[in-house]
Protein backbone atom coordinates (compact mmCIF):
# COMPACT_ATOMS: atom_id res chain seq x y z
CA UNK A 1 67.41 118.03 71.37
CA UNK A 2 68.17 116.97 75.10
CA UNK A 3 71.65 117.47 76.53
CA UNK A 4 73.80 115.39 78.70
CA UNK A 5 76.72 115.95 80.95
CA UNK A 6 78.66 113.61 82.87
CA UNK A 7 81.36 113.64 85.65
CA UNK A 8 83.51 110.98 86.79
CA UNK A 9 85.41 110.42 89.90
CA UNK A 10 87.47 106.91 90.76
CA UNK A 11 88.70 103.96 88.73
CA UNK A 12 89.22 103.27 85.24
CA UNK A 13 86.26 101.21 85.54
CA UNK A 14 83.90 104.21 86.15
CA UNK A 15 85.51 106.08 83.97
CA UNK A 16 84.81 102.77 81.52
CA UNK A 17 80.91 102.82 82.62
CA UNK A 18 80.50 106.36 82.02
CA UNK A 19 81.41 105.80 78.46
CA UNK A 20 79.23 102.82 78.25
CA UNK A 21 76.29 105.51 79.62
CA UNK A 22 77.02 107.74 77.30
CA UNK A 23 75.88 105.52 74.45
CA UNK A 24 72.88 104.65 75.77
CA UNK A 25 71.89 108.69 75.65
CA UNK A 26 73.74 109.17 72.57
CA UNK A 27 71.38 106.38 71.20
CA UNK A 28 68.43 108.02 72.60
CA UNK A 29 69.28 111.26 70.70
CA UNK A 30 70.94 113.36 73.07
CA UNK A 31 73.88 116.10 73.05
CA UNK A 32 77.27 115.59 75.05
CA UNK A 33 78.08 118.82 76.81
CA UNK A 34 80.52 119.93 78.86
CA UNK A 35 79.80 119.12 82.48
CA UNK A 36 80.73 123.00 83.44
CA UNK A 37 77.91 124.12 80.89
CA UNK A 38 74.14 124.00 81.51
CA UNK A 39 72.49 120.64 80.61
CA UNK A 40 69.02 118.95 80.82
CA UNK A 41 70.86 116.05 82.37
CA UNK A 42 73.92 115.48 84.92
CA UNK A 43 75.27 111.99 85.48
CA UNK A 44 77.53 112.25 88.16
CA UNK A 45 79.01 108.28 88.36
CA UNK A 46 80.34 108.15 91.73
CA UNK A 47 83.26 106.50 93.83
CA UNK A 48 83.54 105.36 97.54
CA UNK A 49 86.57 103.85 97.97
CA UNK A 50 87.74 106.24 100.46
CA UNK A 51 85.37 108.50 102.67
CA UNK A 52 86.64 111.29 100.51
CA UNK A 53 85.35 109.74 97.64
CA UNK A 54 81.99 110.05 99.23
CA UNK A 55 82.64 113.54 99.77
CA UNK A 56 84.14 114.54 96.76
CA UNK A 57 80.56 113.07 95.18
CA UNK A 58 78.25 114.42 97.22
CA UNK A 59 80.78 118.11 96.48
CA UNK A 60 80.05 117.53 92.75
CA UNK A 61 76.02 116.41 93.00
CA UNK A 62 76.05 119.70 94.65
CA UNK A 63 77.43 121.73 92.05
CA UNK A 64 75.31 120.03 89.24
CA UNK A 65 72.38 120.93 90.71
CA UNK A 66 73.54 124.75 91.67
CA UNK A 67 74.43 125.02 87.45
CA UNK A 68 71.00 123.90 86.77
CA UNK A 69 68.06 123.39 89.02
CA UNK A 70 65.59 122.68 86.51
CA UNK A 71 68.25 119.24 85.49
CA UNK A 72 67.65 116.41 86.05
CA UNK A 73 70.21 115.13 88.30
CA UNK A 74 70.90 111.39 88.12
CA UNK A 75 73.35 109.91 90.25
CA UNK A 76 75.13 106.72 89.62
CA UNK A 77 78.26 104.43 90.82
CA UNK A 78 79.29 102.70 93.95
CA UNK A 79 78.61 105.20 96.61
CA UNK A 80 75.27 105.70 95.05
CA UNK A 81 74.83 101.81 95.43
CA UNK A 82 76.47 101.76 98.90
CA UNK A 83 74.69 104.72 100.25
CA UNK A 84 71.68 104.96 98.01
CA UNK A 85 69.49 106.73 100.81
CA UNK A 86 72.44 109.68 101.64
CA UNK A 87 72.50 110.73 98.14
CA UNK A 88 68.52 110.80 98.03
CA UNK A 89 68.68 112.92 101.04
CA UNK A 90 70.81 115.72 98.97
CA UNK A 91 68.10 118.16 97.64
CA UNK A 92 67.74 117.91 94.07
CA UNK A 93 68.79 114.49 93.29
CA UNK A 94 66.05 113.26 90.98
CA UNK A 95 67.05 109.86 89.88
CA UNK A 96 69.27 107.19 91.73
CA UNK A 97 70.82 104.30 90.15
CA UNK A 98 73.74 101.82 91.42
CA UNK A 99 76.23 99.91 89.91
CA UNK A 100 73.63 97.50 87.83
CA UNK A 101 70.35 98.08 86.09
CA UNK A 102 72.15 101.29 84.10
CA UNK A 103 70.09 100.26 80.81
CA UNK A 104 66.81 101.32 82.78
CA UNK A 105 68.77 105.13 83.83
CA UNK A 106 66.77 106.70 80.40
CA UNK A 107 63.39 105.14 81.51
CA UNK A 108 63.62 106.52 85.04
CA UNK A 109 64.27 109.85 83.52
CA UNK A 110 61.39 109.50 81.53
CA UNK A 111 59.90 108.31 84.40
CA UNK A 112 60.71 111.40 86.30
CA UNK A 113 59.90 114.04 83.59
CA UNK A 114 56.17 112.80 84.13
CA UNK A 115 55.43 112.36 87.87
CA UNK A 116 58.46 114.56 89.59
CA UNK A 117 59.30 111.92 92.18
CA UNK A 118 62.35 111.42 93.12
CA UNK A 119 63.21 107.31 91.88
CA UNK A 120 65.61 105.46 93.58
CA UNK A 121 66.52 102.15 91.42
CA UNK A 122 68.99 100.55 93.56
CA UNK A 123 68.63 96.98 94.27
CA UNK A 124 71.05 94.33 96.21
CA UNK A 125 74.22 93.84 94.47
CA UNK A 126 74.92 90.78 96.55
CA UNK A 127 72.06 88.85 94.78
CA UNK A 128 73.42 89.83 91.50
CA UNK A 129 75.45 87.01 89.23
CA UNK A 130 75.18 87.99 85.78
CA UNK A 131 77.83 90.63 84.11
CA UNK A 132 75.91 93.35 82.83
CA UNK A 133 76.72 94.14 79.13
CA UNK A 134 77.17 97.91 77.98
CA UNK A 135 78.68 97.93 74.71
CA UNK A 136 81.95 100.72 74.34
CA UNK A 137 82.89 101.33 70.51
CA UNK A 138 84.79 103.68 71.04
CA UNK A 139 86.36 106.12 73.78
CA UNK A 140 86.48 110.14 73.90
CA UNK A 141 90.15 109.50 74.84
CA UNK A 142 92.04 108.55 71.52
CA UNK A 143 95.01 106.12 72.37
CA UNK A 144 94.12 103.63 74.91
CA UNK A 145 91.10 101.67 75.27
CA UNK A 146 89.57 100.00 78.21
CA UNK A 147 87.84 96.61 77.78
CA UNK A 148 85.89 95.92 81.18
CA UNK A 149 85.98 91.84 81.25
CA UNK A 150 85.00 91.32 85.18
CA UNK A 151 82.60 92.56 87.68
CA UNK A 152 82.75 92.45 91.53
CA UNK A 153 85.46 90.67 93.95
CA UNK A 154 84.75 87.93 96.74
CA UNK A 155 87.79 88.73 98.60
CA UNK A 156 86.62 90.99 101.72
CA UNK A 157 90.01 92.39 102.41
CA UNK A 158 89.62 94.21 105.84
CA UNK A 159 90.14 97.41 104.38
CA UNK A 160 87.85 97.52 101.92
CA UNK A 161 84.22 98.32 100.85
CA UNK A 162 84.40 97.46 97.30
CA UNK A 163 82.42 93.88 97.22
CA UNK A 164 79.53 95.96 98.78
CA UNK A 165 79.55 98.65 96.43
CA UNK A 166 80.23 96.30 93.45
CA UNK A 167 79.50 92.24 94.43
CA UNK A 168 80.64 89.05 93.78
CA UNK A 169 82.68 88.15 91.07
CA UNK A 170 81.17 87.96 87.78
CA UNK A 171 82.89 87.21 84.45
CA UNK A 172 82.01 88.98 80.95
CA UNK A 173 81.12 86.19 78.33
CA UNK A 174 84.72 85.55 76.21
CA UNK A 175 82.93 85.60 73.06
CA UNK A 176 81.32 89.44 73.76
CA UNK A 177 85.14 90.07 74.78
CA UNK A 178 86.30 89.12 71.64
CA UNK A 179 83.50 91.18 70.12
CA UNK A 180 84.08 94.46 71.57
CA UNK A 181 88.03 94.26 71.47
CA UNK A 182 87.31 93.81 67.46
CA UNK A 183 85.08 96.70 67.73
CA UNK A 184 87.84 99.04 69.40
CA UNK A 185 90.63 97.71 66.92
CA UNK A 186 88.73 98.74 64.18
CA UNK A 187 88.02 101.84 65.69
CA UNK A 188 91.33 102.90 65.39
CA UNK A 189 92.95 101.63 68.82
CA UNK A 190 96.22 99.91 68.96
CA UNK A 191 95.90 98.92 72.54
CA UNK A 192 93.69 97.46 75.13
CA UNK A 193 93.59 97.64 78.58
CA UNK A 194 92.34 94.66 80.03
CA UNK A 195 89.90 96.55 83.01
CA UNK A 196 87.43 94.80 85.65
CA UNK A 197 87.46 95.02 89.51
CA UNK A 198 89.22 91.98 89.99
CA UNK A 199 90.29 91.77 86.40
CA UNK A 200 92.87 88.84 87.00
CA UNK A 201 89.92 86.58 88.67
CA UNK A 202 88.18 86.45 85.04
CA UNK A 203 86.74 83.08 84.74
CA UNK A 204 86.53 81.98 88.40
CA UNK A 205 82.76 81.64 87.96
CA UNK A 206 83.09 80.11 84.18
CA UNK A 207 83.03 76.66 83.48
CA UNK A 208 86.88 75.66 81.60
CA UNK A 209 87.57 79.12 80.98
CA UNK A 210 89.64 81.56 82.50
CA UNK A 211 91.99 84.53 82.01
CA UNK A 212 94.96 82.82 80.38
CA UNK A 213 92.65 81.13 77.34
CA UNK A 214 91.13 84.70 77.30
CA UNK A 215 94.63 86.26 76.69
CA UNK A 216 95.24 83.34 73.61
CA UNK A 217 91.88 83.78 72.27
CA UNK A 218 92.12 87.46 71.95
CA UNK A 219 95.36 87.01 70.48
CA UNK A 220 94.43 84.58 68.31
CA UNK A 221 91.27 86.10 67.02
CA UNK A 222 91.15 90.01 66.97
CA UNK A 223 93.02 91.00 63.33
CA UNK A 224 94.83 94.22 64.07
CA UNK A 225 95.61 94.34 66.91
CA UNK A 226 99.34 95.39 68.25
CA UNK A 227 99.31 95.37 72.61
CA UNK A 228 96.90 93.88 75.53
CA UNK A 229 97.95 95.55 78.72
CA UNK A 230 96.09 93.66 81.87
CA UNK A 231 95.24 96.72 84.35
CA UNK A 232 95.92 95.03 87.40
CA UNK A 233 96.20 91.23 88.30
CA UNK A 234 96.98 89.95 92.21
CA UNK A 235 99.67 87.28 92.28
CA UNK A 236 97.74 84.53 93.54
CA UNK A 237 96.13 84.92 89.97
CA UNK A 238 99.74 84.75 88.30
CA UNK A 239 99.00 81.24 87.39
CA UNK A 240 102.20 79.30 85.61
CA UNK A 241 99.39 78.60 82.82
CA UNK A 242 98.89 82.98 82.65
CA UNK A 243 102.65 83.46 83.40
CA UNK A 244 103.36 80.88 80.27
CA UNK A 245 100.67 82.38 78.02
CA UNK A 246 102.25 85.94 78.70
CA UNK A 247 106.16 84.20 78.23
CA UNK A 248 104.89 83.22 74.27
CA UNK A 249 102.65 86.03 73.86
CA UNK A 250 103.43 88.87 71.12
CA UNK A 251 100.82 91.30 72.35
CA UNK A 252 100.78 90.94 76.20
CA UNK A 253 103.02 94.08 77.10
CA UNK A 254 106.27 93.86 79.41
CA UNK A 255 104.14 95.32 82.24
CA UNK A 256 102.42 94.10 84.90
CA UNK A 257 100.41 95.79 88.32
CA UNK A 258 100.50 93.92 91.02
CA UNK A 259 98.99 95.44 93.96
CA UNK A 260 101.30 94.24 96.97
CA UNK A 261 99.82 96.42 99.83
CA UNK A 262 102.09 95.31 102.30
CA UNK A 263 105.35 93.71 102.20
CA UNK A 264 104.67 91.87 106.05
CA UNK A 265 103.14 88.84 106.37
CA UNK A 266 101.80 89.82 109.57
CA UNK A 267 99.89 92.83 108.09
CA UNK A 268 98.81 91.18 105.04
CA UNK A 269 96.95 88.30 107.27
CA UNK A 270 95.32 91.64 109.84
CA UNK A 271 94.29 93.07 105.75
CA UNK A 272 93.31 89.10 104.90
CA UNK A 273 95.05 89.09 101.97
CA UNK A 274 95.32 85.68 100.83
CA UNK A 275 99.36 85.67 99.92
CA UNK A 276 102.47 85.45 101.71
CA UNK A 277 105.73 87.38 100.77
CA UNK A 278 107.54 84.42 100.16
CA UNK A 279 104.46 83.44 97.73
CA UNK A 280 104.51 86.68 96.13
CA UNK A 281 108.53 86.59 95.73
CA UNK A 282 108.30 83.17 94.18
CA UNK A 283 105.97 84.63 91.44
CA UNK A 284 107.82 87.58 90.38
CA UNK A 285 110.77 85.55 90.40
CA UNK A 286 109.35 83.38 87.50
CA UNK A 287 107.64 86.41 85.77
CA UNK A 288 110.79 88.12 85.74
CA UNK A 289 112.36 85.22 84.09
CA UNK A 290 109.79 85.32 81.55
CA UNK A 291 109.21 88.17 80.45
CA UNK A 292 112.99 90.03 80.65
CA UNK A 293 113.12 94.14 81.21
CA UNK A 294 109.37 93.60 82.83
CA UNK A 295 108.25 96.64 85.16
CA UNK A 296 106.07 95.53 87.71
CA UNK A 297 104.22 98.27 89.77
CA UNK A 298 102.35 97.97 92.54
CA UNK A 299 100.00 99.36 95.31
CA UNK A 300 100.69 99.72 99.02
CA UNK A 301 98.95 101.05 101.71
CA UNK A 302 101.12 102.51 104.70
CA UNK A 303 100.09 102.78 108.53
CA UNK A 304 97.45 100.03 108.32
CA UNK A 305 96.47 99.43 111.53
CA UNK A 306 99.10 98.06 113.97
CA UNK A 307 101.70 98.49 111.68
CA UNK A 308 105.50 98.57 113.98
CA UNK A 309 108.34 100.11 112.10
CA UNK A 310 109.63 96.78 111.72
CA UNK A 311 106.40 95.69 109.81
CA UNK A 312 107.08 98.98 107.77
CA UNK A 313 110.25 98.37 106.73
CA UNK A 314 109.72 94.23 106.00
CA UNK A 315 107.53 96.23 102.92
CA UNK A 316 110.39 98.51 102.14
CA UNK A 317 112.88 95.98 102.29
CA UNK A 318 110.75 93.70 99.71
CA UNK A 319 109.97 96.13 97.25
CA UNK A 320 113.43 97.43 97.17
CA UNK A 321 115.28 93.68 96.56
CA UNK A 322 112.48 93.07 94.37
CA UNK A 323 113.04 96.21 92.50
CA UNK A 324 109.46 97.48 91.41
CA UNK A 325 109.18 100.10 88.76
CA UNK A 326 106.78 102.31 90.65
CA UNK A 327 104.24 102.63 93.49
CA UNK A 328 101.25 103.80 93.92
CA UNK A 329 101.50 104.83 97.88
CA UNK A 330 98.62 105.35 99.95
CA UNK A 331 98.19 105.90 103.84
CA UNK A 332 95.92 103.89 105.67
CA UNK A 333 92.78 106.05 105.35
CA UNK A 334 89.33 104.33 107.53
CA UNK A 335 86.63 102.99 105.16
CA UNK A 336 83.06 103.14 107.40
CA UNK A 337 81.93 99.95 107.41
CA UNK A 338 84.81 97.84 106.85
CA UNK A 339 86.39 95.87 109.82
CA UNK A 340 89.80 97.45 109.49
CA UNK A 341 88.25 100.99 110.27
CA UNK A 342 87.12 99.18 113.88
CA UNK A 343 90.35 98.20 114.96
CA UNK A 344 91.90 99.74 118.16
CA UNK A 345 95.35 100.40 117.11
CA UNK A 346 95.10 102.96 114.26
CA UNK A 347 98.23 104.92 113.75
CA UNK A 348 99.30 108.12 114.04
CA UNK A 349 98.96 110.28 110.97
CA UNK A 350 102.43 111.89 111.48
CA UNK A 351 103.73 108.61 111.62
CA UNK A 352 101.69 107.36 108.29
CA UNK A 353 102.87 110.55 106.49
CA UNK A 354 106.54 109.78 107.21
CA UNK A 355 106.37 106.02 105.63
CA UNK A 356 104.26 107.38 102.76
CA UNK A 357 107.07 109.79 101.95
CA UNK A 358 110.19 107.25 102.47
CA UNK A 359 108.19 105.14 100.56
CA UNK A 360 107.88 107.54 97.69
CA UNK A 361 111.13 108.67 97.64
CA UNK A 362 111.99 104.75 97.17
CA UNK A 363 109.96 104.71 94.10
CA UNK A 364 111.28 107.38 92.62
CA UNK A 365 114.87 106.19 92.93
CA UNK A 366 113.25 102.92 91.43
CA UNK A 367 111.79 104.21 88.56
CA UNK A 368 115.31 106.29 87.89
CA UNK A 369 116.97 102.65 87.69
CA UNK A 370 114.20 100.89 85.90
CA UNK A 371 114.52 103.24 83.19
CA UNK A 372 117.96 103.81 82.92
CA UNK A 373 118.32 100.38 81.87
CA UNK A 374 116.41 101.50 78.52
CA UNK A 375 119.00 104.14 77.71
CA UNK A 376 119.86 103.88 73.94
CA UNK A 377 117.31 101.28 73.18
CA UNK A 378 114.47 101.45 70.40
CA UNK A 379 111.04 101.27 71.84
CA UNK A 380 107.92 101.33 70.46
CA UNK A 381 105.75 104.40 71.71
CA UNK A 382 102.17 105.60 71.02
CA UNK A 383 101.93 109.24 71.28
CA UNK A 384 99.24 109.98 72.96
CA UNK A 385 98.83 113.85 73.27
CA UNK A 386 100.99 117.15 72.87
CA UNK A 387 103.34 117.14 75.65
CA UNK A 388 101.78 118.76 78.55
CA UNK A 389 104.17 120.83 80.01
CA UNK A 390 105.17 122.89 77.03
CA UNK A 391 102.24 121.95 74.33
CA UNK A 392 103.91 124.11 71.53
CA UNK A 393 107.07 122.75 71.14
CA UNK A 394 106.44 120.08 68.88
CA UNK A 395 106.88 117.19 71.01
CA UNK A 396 104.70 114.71 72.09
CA UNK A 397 104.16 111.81 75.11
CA UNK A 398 103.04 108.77 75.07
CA UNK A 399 103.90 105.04 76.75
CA UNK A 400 106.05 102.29 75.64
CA UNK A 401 105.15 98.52 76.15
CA UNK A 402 106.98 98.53 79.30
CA UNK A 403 104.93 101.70 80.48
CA UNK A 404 107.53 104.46 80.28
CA UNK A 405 106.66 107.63 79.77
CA UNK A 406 108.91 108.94 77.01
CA UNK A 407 108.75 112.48 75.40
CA UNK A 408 110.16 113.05 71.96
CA UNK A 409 109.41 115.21 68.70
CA UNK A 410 106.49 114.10 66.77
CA UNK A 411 103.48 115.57 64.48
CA UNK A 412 99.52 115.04 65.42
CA UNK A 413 98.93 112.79 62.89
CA UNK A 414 101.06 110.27 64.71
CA UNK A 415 98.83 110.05 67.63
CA UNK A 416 97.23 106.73 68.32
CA UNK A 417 99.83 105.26 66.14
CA UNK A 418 102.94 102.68 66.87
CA UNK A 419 106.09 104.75 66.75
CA UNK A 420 109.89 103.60 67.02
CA UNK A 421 111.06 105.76 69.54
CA UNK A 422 115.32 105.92 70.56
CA UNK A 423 115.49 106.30 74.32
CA UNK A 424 118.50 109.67 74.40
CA UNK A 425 117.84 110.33 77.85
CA UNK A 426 116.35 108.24 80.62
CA UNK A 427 114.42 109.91 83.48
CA UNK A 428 111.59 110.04 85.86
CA UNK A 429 108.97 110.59 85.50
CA UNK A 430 110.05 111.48 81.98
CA UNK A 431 112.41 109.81 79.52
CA UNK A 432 113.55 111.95 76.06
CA UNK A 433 113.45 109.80 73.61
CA UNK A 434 114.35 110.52 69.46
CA UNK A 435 111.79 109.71 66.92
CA UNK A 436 112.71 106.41 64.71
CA UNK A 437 109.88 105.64 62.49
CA UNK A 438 106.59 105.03 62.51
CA UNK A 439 105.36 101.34 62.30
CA UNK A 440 103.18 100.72 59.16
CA UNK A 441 101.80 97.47 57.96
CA UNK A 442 104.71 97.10 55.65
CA UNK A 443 107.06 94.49 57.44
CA UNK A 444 103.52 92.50 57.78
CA UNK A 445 102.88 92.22 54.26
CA UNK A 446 106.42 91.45 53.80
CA UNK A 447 106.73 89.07 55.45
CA UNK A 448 103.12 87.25 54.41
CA UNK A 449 104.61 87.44 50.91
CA UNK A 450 107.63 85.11 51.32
């Protein structure tokens, strides 16, 4: 019996292809190890979003092959399709294989087994239009699954390397959608996670089909299931048709990410993002009116190039009228490659480092407030795991709809499952919350009886 190990670094969607990997092994007969334990094969699926995620790969390819040198060490993911010839160049990579063609990763290691030569299987991603299928049924992580329903992004944001390492948009067929959210449901999950690269541009390359009759189909069509969360969606793809679908929808959850990364118009045309604030304003307006209590979190990136203090605090300014529920703050780090990294007027890390942290401290203060509005109110929860910080004492943590993090006293066998939860105490980044009642099938059967 062969054994496997894989490693993951970036994006849910990695961490959603690893899984997808791991079947194809698991099919072939193999073992899941540990990846700290000594395996006949490392996958390490790889990120290069950042320059450090091209380090931090190249760190763990490393240690894979110091564990075992007699592996065989397969590399996969966007810096290996990016930068296929680096990672061949690390001594004791054996097989490498991008971000397509991850069906043929067992033949190349049966490939390798018999000649020892190195393979390297990565082709151009840029000629590529089809989604690749790689079935999921189920995840080693309990309560939330990922559904991957997009591939690639035709944007070319200045900052950015991802349509190289990924391509052009490409949109999963609905009806193998449908198919594997069924599959997860009756594996036990109460949740979905809508995933892709571009996940809100599902459809753009389908003919009279696109993400809003994706969200009704799924809720029309897959029996059991109780929330769709969509993992990230850009405003210009806040449609009214996807804004009305989520208004009368009983399973799209009160939370949306929008990734803002600036709140200046001049820095969002030097980033060629295809919004302007007053665009982006007009938009949350309406969602807000749709979908009351929603939390909207976002992305921003600080100290892009050229950015003034005025610039700086245009973003601040926005996100604090517009009260977002949290931020995901990043400084300005240079991509290789992309045209942002070539610009003269980079700024000054001190400088980036100060925004970041005022920026921070903002979303903190924002998050207090978002929640505090939830004080006393009955939400439903699904516990996900023993609570982290003290995993003895009986209480548990999971997310509500409207993605806050509550703690509150609950038993194992409640994991996974839909919980009423009493909000005692609001916080950040905790809430406390009391435990209600769990949610059985009861009220449905009910109410089908009358």
């Amino acid at each position: 019996m062969s054994s496997v190990a894989f490693h993951t670094l970036g994006c849910k969607v990695n961490h959603y292809e690893t899984e997808a990997i791991w079947q194809l092994f698991k099919n072939k007969g193999y073992d899941r190890v540990d990846f700290e334990s000594i395996a006949d094969v490392y996958v390490i699926n790889t990120c290069t979003v950042t320059n450090t995620g091209d380090k931090k790969s190249r760190q763990v390819i490393r240690r894979a092959v110091r564990k075992n040198p007699d592996a065989v060490i397969c590399v996969t993911g966007c810096y290996a399709q990016t930068s296929p010839a680096e990672i061949m160049a690390i001594p004791g990579v054996d097989v490498v294989v991008g971000t397509q063609d991850r069906v043929k990763m067992l033949d190349y290691i049966e490939q390798y087994k018999q000649e020892r030569q190195p393979i390297n299987g990565v082709g151009n991603i840029m000629k590529n239009r089809v989604y690749e299928e790689l079935d999921v049924p189920a995840f080693t992580d309990r309560t939330r699954a990922s559904l991957k329903i997009q591939e690639g992004c035709n944007n070319f944001c200045t900052f950015c390397i991802i349509p190289w390492a990924r391509g052009l948009m490409r949109s999963r067929d609905p009806k193998e959608v449908i198919r594997q959210a069924q599959q997860l449901v009756d594996a036990g999950y109460k949740e979905i996670v809508l995933t892709g690269i571009h996940t809100g541009g599902y459809g753009e390359d389908l003919k009279d089909y696109n993400l809003a009759a994706l969200l009704r189909d799924l809720e029309a069509q897959v029996k059991g299931l109780k929330r769709i969360r969509i993992s990230s969606i850009e405003a210009s793809q806040l449609t009214d048709e996807v804004i009305d679908v989520i208004e009368n929808s009983k399973l799209v959850v009160r939370h949306l990410h929008i990734p803002i990364q600036s709140g200046s118009n001049t820095v969002l045309k030097r980033m060629r993002r295809k919004y302007t604030m007053e665009f982006f304003a007009e938009r949350i307006i309406k969602l807000k009116k749709a979908l009351p209590g929603l939390a909207i979190t976002s992305d921003v990136i600080v100290g892009f190039p050229g950015e003034t203090e005025e610039e700086f605090m245009e973003t601040y300014n926005f996100i604090k009228e517009h009260k977002f529920s949290e931020l995901h703050v990043f400084p300005y780090s240079k991509r290789t490659g992309t045209p942002a990294a070539r610009m003269t007027d980079q700024i000054d890390e001190d400088i980036k480092n100060d925004r970041v942290h005022r920026l921070i401290s903002l979303s903190d203060q924002l998050a207090k407030e978002y929640a505090s509005q939830f004080e006393d109110e009955i939400l439903e929860v699904i516990p996900e795991e023993a609570y982290k910080e003290n995993p003895n004492s009986g209480l548990y943590e999971g997310f509500t709809d409207n993605y806050l993090k509550v703690v509150f006293p609950a038993t194992e066998d409640m994991v996974g499952k839909l919980v009423k939860v009493k909000i005692s105490q609001a916080g950040y980044p905790y809430n406390e919350g009391k435990f209600v009642r769990v949610m059985d099938n009861v009220e449905e059967t009910n109410s089908m009886a009358m």
